[in-house]
Every structure is written in structure tokens, then in C-alpha cells.
Protein backbone atom coordinates (compact mmCIF):
# COMPACT_ATOMS: atom_id res chain seq x y z
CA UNK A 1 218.53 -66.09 10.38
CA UNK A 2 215.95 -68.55 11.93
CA UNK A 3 218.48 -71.05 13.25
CA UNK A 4 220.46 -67.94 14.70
CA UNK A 5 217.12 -66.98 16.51
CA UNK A 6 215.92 -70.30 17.40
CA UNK A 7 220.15 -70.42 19.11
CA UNK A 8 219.30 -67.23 20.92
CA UNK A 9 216.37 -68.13 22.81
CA UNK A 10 217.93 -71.71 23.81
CA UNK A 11 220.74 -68.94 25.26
CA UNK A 12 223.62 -71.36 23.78
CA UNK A 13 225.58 -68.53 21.89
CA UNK A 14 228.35 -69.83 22.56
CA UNK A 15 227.77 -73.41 20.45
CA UNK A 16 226.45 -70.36 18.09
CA UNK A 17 230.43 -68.75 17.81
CA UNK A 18 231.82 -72.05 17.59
CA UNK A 19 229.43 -73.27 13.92
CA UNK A 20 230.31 -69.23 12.61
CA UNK A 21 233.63 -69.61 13.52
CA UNK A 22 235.03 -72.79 12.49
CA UNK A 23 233.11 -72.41 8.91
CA UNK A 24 234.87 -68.47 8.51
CA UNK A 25 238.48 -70.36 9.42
CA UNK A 26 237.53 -72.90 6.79
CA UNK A 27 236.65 -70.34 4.36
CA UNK A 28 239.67 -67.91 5.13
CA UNK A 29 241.80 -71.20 4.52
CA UNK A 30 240.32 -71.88 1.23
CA UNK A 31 240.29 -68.05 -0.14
CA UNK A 32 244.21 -68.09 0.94
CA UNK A 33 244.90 -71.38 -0.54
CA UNK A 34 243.40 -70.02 -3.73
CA UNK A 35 245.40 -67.33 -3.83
CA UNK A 36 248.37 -69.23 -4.36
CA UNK A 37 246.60 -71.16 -6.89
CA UNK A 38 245.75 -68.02 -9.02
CA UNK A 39 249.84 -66.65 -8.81
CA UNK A 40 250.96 -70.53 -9.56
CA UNK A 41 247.99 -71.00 -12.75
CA UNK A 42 247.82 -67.31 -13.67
CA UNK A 43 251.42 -65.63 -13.02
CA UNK A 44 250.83 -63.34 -15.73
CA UNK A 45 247.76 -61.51 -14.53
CA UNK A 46 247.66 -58.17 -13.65
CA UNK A 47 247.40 -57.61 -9.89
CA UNK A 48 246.85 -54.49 -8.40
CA UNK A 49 248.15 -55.92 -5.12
CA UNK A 50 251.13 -58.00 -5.12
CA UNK A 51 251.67 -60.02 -1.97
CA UNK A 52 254.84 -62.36 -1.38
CA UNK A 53 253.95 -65.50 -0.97
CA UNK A 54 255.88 -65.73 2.17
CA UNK A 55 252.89 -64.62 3.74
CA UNK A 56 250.20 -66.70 2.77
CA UNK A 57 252.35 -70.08 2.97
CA UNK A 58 252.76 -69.08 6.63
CA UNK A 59 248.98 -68.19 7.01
CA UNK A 60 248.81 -71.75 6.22
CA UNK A 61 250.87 -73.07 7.98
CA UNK A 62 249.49 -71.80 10.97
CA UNK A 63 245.87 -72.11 10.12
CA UNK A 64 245.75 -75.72 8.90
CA UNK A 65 246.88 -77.46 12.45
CA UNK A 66 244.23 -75.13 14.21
CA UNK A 67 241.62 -76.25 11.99
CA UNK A 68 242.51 -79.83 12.40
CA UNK A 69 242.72 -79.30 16.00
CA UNK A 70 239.19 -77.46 16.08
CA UNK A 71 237.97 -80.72 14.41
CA UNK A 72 239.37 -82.74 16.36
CA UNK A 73 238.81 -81.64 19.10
CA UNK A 74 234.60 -80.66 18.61
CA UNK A 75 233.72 -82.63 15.55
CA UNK A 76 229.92 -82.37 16.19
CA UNK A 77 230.23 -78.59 16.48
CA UNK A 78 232.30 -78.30 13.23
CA UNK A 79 230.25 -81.04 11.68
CA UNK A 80 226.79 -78.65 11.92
CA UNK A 81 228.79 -75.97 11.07
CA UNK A 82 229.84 -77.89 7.62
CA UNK A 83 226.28 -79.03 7.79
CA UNK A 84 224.60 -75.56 7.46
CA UNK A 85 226.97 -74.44 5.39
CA UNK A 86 226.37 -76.87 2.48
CA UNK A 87 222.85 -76.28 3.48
CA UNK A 88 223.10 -73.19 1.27
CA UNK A 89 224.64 -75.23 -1.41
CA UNK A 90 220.99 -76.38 -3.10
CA UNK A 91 219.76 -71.98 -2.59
CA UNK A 92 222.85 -71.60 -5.01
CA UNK A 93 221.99 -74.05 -7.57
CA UNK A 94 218.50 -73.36 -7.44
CA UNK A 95 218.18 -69.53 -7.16
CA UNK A 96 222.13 -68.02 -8.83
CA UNK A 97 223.40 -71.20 -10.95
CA UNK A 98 220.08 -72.36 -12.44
CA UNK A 99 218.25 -68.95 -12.68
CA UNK A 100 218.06 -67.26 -15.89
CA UNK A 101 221.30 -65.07 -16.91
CA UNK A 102 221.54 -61.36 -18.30
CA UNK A 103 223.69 -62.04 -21.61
């Protein structure tokens, strides 16, 4: 929240779309991609929604070269964008992973 205020008063929303953007195509990627993992690991769990994989393999497809291109193409932008991401990794382990747990 402060780093999205701190962007609005500089008036560089734009630089602001481009961190949110490339780190919700990353995670879209990786939520697909596991997907597929779950029906190769787990085929025998119930699903209430069955999907064929035709689908997701092309999502791939398609989404992998324009994330490559994205960092290729502004690899500081999707560097920060990586950068505040994992910057929520240590709030995780601190606050959800190390906290103490309802039995």
C-alpha cells in the first residue's frame, strides 16, 4: 500500500501496471502449470471441475514466450516486480508459517 502511494504521487502509474502486471502473468503461469501437476501426481482426485488439458497446455504455450518477452524486453521493471514480490516472502514466514497453529 505505501509503495503504491509513494508511485501515485511520483504520477508514474504506468511503471506501477507494468510491476502488478508482470508478477499476476507470473503467478497465472504458475497456478496453470500446477494444475497439470495436480491431474499428472493426483489423477485420482475428485474434481468438481474437469478441464481438458488441451486448454491449459495452450495457456502455456502462449503465456510462456510473452513472459520471456516481458523480461526481456523490461528486465528492471520485472526485476522490482519479482523484487516486491519476494518482499512478502519473510511476512509469510514470520506472521502464517512460524505463527502458532489451531490443532
Amino acid at each position: 500500500c505505501v509503495s503504491t502511494l509513494l508511485m501515485l504521487t511520483t504520477g508514474d502509474i504506468y511503471t506501477l501496471i507494468n510491476y502488478v502486471g508482470f508478477v499476476n502473468y507470473l503467478w497465472y503461469g504458475v497456478t496453470v502449470a500446477a494444475l497439470l501437476l495436480l491431474r499428472w501426481r493426483e489423477p485420482r482426485l475428485p474434481r468438481p471441475v474437469r478441464v481438458n488439458l488441451l486448454f491449459p497446455i495452450l495457456y502455456l504455450l502462449f503465456w510462456a514466450p510473452l513472459l520471456l518477452f516481458s523480461a526481456i524486453l523490461e528486465p528492471l521493471v520485472c526485476g522490482v516486480g519479482l523484487a516486491i514480490m519476494a518482499a512478502g516472502a519473510p511476512v509469510y514466514l514470520i506472521c502464517i508459517r512460524g505463527g502458532d497453529k489451531a490443532k
